[in-house]
C-alpha atoms as a PDB file:
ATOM      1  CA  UNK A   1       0.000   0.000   0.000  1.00  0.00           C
ATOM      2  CA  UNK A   2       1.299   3.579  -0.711  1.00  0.00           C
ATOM      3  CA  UNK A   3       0.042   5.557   1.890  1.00  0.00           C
ATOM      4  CA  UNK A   4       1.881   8.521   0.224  1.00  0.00           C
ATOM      5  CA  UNK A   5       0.312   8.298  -2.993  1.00  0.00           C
ATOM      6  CA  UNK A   6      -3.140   8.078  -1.063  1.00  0.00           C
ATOM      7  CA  UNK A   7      -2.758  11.221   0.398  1.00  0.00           C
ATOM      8  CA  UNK A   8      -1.314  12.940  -2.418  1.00  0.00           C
ATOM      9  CA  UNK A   9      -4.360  11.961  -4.657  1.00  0.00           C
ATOM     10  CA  UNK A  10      -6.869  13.267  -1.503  1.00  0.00           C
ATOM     11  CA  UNK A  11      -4.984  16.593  -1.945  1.00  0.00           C
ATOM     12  CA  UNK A  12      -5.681  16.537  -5.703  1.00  0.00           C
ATOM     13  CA  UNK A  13      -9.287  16.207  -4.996  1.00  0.00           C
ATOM     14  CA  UNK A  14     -11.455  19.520  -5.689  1.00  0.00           C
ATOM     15  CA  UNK A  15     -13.780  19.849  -2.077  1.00  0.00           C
ATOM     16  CA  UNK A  16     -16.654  18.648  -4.397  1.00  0.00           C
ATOM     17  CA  UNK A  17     -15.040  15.166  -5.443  1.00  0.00           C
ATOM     18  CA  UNK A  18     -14.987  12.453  -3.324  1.00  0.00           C
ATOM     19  CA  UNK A  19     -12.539   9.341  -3.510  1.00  0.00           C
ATOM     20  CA  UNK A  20     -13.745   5.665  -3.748  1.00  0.00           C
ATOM     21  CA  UNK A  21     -11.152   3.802  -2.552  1.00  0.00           C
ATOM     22  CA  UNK A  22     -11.328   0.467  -4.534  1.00  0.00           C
ATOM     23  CA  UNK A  23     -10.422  -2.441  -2.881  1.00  0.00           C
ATOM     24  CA  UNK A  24     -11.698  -5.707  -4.548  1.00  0.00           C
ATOM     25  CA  UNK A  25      -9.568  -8.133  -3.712  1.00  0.00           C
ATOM     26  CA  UNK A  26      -7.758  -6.735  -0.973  1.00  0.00           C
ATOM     27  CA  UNK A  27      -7.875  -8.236   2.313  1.00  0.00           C
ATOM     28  CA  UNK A  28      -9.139  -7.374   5.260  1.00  0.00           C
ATOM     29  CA  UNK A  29      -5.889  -5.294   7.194  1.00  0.00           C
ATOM     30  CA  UNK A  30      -5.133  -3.510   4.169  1.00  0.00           C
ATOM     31  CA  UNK A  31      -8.722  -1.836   4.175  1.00  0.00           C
ATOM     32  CA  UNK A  32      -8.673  -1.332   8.020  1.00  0.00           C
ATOM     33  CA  UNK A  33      -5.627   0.403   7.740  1.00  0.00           C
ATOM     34  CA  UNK A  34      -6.861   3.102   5.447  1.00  0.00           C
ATOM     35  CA  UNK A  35      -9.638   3.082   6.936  1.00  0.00           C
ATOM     36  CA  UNK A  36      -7.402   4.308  10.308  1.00  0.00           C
ATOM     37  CA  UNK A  37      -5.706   6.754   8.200  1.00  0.00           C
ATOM     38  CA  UNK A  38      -9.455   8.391   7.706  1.00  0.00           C
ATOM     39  CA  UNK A  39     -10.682   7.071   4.425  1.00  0.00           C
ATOM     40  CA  UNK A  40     -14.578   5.833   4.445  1.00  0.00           C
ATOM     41  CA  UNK A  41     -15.595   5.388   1.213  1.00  0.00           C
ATOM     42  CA  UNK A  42     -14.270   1.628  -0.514  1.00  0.00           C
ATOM     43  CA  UNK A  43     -15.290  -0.241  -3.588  1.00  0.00           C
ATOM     44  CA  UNK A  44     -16.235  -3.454  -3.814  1.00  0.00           C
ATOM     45  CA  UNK A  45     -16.961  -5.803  -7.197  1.00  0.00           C
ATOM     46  CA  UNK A  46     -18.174  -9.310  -5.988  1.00  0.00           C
ATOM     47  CA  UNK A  47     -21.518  -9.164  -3.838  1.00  0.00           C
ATOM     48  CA  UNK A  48     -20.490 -11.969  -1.456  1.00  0.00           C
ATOM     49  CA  UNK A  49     -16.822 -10.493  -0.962  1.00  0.00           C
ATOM     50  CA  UNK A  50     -18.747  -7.342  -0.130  1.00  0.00           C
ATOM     51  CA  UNK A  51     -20.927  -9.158   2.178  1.00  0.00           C
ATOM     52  CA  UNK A  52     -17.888 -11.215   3.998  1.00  0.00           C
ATOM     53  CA  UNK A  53     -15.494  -7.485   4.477  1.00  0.00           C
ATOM     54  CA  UNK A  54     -18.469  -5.600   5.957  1.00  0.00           C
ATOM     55  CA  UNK A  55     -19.317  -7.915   8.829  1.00  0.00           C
ATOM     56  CA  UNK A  56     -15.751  -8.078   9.629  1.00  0.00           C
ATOM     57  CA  UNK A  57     -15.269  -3.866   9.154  1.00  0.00           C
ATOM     58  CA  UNK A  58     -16.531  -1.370  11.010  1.00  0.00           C
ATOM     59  CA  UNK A  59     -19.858   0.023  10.273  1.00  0.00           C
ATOM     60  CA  UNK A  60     -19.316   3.527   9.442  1.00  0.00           C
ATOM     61  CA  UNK A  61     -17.438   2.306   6.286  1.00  0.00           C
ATOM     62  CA  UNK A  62     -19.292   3.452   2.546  1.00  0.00           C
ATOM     63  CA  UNK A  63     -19.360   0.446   1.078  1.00  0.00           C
ATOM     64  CA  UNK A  64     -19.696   1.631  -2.943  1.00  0.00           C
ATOM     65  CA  UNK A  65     -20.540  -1.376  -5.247  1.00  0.00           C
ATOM     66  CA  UNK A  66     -19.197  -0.688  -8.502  1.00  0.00           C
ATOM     67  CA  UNK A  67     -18.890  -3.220 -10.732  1.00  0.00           C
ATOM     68  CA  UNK A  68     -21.728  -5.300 -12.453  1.00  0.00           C
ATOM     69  CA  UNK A  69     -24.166  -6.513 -10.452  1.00  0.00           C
ATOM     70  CA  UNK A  70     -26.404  -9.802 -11.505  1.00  0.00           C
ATOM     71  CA  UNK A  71     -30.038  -9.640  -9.700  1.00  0.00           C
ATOM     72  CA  UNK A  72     -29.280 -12.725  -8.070  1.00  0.00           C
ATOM     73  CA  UNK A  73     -26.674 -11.808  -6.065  1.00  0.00           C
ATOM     74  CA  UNK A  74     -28.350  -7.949  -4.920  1.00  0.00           C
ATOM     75  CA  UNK A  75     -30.001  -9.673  -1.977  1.00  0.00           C
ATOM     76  CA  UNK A  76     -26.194 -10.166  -0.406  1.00  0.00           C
ATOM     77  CA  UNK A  77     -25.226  -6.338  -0.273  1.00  0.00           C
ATOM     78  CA  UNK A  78     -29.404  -5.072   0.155  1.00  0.00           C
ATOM     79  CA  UNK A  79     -29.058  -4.800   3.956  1.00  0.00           C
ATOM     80  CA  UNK A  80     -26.152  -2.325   4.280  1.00  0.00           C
ATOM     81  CA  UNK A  81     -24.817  -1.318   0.884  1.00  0.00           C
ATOM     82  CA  UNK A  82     -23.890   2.775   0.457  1.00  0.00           C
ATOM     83  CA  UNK A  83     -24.706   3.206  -3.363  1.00  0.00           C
ATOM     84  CA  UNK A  84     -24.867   0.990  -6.780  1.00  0.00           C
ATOM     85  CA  UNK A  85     -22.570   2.023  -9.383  1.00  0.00           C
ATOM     86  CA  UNK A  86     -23.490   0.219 -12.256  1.00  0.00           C
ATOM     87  CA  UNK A  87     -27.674  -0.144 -12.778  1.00  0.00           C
ATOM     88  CA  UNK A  88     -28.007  -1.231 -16.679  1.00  0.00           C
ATOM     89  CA  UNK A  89     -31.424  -2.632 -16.872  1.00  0.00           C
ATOM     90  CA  UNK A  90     -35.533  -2.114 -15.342  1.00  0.00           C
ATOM     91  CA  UNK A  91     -34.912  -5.916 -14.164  1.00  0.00           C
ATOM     92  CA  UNK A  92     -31.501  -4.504 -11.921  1.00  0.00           C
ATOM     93  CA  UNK A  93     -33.274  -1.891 -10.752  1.00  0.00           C
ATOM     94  CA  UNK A  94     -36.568  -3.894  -9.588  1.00  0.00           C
ATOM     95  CA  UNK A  95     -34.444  -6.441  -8.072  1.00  0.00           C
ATOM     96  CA  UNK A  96     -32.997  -3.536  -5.548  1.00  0.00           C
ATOM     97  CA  UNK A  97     -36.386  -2.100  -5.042  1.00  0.00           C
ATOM     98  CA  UNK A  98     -37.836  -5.287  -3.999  1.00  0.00           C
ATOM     99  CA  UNK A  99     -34.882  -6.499  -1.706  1.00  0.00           C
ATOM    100  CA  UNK A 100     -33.965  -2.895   0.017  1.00  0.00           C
ATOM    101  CA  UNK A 101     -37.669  -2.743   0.873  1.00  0.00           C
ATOM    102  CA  UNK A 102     -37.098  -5.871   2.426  1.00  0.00           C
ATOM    103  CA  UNK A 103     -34.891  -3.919   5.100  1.00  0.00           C
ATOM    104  CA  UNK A 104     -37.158  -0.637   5.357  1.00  0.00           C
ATOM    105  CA  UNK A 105     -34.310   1.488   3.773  1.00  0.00           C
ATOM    106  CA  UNK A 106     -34.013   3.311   0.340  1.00  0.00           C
ATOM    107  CA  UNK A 107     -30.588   2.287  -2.016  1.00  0.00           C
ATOM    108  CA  UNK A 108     -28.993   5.598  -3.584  1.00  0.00           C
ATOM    109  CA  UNK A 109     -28.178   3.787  -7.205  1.00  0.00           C
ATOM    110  CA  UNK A 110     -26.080   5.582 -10.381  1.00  0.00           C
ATOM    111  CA  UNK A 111     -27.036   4.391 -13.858  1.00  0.00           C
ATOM    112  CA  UNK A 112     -24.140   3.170 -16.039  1.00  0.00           C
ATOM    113  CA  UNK A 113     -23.349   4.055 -19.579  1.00  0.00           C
ATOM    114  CA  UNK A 114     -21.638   2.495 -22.254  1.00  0.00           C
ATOM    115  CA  UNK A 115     -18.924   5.598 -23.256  1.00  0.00           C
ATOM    116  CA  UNK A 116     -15.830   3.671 -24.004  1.00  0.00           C
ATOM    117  CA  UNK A 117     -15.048   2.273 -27.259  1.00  0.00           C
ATOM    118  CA  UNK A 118     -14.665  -1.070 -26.108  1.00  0.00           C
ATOM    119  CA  UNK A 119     -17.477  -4.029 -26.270  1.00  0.00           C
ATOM    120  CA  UNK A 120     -15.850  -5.877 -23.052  1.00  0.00           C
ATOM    121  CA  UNK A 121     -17.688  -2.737 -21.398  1.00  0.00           C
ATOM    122  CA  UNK A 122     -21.452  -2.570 -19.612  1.00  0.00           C
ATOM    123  CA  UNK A 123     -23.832   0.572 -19.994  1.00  0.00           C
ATOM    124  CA  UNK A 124     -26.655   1.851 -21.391  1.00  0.00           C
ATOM    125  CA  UNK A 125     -26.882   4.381 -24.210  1.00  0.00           C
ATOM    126  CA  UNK A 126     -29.189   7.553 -23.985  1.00  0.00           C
ATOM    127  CA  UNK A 127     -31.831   5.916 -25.625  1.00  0.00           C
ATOM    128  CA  UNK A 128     -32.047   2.859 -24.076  1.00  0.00           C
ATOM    129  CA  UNK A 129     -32.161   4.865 -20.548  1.00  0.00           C
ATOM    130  CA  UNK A 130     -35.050   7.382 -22.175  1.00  0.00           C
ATOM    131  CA  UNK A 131     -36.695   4.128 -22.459  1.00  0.00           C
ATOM    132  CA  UNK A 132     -36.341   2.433 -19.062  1.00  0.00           C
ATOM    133  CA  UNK A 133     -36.979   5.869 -17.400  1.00  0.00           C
ATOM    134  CA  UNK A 134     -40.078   6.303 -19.168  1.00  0.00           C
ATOM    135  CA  UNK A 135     -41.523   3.032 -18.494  1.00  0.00           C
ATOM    136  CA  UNK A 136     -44.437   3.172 -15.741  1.00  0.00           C
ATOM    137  CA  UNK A 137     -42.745   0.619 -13.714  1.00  0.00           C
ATOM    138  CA  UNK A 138     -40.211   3.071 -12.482  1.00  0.00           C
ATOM    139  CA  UNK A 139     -42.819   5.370 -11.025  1.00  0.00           C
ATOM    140  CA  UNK A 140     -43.660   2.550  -8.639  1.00  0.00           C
ATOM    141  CA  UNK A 141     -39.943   2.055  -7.308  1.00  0.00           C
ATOM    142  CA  UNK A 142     -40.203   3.614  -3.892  1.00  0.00           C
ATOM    143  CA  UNK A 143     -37.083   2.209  -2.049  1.00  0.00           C
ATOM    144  CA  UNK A 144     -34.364   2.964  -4.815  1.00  0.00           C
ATOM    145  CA  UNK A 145     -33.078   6.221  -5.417  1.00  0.00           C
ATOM    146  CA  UNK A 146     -31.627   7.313  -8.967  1.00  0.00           C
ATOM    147  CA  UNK A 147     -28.168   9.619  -7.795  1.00  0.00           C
ATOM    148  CA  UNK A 148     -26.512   9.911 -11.268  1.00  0.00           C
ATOM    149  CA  UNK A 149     -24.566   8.449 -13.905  1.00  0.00           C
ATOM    150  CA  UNK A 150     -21.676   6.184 -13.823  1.00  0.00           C
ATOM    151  CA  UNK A 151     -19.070   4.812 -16.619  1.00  0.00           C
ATOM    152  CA  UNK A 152     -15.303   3.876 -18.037  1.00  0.00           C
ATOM    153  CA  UNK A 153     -13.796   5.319 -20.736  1.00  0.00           C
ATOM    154  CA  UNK A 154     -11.432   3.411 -23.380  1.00  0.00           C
ATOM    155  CA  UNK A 155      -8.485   2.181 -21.671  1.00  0.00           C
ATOM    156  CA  UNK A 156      -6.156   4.048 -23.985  1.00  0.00           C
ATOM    157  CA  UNK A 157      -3.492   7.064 -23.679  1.00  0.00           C
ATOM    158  CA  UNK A 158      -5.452   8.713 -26.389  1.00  0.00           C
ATOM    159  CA  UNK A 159      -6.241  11.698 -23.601  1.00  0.00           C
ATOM    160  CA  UNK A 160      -8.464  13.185 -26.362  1.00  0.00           C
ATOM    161  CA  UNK A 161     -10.512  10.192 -26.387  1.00  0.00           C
ATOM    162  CA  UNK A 162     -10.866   9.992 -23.104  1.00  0.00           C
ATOM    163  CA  UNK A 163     -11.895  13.957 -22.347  1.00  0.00           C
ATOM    164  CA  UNK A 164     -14.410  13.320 -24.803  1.00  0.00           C
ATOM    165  CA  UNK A 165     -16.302   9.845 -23.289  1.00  0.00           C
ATOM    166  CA  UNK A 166     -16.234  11.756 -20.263  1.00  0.00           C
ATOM    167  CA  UNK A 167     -18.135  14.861 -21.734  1.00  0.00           C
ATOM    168  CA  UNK A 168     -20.392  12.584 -23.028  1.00  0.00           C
ATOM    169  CA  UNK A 169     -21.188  11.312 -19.959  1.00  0.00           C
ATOM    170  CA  UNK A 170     -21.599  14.903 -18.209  1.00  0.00           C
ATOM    171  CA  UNK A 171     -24.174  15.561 -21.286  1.00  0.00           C
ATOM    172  CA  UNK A 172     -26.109  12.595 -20.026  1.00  0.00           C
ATOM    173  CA  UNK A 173     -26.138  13.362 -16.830  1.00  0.00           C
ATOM    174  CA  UNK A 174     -27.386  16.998 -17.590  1.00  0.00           C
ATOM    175  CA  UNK A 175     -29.922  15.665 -20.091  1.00  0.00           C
ATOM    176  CA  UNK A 176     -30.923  13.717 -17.447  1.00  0.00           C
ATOM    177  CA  UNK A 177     -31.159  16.218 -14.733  1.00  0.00           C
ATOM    178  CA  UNK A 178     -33.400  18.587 -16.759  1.00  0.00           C
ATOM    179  CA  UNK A 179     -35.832  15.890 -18.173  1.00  0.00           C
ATOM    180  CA  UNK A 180     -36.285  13.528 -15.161  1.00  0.00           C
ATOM    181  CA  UNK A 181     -34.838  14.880 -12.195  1.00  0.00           C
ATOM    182  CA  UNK A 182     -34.824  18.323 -12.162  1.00  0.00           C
ATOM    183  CA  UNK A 183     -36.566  18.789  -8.660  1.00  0.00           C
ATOM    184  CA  UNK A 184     -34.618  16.081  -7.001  1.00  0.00           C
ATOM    185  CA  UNK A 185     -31.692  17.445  -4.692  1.00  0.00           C
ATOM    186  CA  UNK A 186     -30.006  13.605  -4.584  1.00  0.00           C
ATOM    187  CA  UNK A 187     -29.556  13.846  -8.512  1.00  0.00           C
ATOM    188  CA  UNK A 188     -25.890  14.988  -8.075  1.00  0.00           C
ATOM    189  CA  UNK A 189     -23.181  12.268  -8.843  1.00  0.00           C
ATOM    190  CA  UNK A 190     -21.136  11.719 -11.981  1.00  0.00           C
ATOM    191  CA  UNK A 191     -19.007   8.906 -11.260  1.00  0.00           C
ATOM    192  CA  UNK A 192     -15.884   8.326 -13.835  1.00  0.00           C
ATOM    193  CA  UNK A 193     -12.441   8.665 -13.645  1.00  0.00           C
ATOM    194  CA  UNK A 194     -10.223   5.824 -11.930  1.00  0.00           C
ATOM    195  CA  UNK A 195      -6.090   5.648 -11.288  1.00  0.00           C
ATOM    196  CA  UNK A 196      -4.851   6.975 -14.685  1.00  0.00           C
ATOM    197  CA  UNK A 197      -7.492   8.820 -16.233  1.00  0.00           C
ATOM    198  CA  UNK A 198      -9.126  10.730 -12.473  1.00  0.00           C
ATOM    199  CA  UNK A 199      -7.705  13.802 -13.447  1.00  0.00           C
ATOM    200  CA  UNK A 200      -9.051  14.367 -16.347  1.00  0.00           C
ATOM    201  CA  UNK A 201     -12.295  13.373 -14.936  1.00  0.00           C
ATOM    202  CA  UNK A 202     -12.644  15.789 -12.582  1.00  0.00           C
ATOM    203  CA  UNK A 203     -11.799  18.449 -15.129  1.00  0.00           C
ATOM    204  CA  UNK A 204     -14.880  16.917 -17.059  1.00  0.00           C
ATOM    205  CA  UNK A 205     -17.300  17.163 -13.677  1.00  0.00           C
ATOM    206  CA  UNK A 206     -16.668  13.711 -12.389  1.00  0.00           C
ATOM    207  CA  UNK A 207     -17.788  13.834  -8.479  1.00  0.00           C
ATOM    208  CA  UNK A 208     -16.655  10.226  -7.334  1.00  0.00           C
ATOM    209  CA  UNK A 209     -13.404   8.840  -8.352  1.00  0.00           C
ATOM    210  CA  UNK A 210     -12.885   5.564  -8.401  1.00  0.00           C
ATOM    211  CA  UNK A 211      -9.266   4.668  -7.337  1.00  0.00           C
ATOM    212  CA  UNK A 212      -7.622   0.777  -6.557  1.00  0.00           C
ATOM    213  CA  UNK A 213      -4.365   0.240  -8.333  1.00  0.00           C
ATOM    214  CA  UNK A 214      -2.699   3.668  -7.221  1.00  0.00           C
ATOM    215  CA  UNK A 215      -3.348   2.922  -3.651  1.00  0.00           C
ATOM    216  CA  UNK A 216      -3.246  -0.364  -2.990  1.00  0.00           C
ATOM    217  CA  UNK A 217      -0.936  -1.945  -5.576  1.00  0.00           C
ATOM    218  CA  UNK A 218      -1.491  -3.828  -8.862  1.00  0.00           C
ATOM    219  CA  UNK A 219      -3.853  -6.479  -8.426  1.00  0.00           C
END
């Protein structure tokens, strides 16, 4: 772990931006050490992994899932998860309704969108989200709560490239904010931007940052 890069990167961060410290597959004393040096917010891929870290963690950690989430495992992370980074589909986002009402809470979600030019990537594209937004069934949701936009840009050093995917994805989320949530105060978060590519992210509007490899170590 580089505690020094850690910090560095915290002081990089714009008062508006907050860091998601990603720490799939990192064990347990590695994320309790950070977590001593003040950091709150972690990222988790794998709903059981989640699961097994947060009983063993204490319980003012954020846990953040970010990675893609099959309906049959949202029942594992219902009870205490922070927010849902990557919502693709009406069937995702029924499956969280129906288990976070389950536990009497409401589950702050982002919706994920395919920017990158790569097909090994998950997301929705602006009209396929017009679509699920305008179908009835989301009027019913009551115990999942749509808090912005997530998604990955091509894994390139093409920094052109990458500035633009991340526009795009500030367009959607301000397309978004005037036609659907324009009276909702929670409607906020633009999460993109991970080890090499954060800082160009945040110049772009990015407002979680999604950061493993620079902390941690290579995987």
């Amino acid at each position: 772990m580089d505690l020094n890069r850690y910090f560095s990167i915290l002081k990089s961060l714009p008062e508006k931006v907050r860091l998601v410290a990603v720490s799939k597959t990192k064990s347990v004393e590695e994320i309790n050490l950070l977590y001593t040096h003040g950091q709150r917010i972690f990222g988790e891929n794998k709903a059981q992994e989640l699961k097994e870290k947060y009983e063993l963690l204490p319980k003012d950690i954020e846990w953040h899932f970010i990675g893609h989430l099959q309906t049959n495992k949202v029942k594992y992370i219902a009870p205490f998860v922070s927010m849902i980074h990557a919502v693709d589909s009406l069937p995702l986002l029924a499956e969280i309704d129906k288990q976070a009402a389950k536990h009497h809470r409401t589950i702050p979600c982002l919706l994920q969108f395919h920017i990158a030019q790569e097909d090994t990537k998950f997301g929705l594209d602006l009209e396929e989200c017009d679509t699920l937004l305008r179908n009835p069934q989301c009027s019913i949701f009551k115990h999942v709560a749509i808090h912005g936009v997530m998604g990955m840009a091509t894994y390139t050093d093409n920094t052109t490239q990458i500035k633009q995917e991340f526009k795009t994805l500030a367009t959607i989320f301000n397309h978004l904010k005037s036609n659907y949530y324009k009276d909702k105060d929670y409607f906020t978060e633009i999460s993109m931007g991970m080890t090499d590519d954060y800082l160009l992210a945040i110049e772009e509007g990015s407002t979680l940052v999604r950061i493993g490899s620079a902390i941690f170590g290579t995987r």
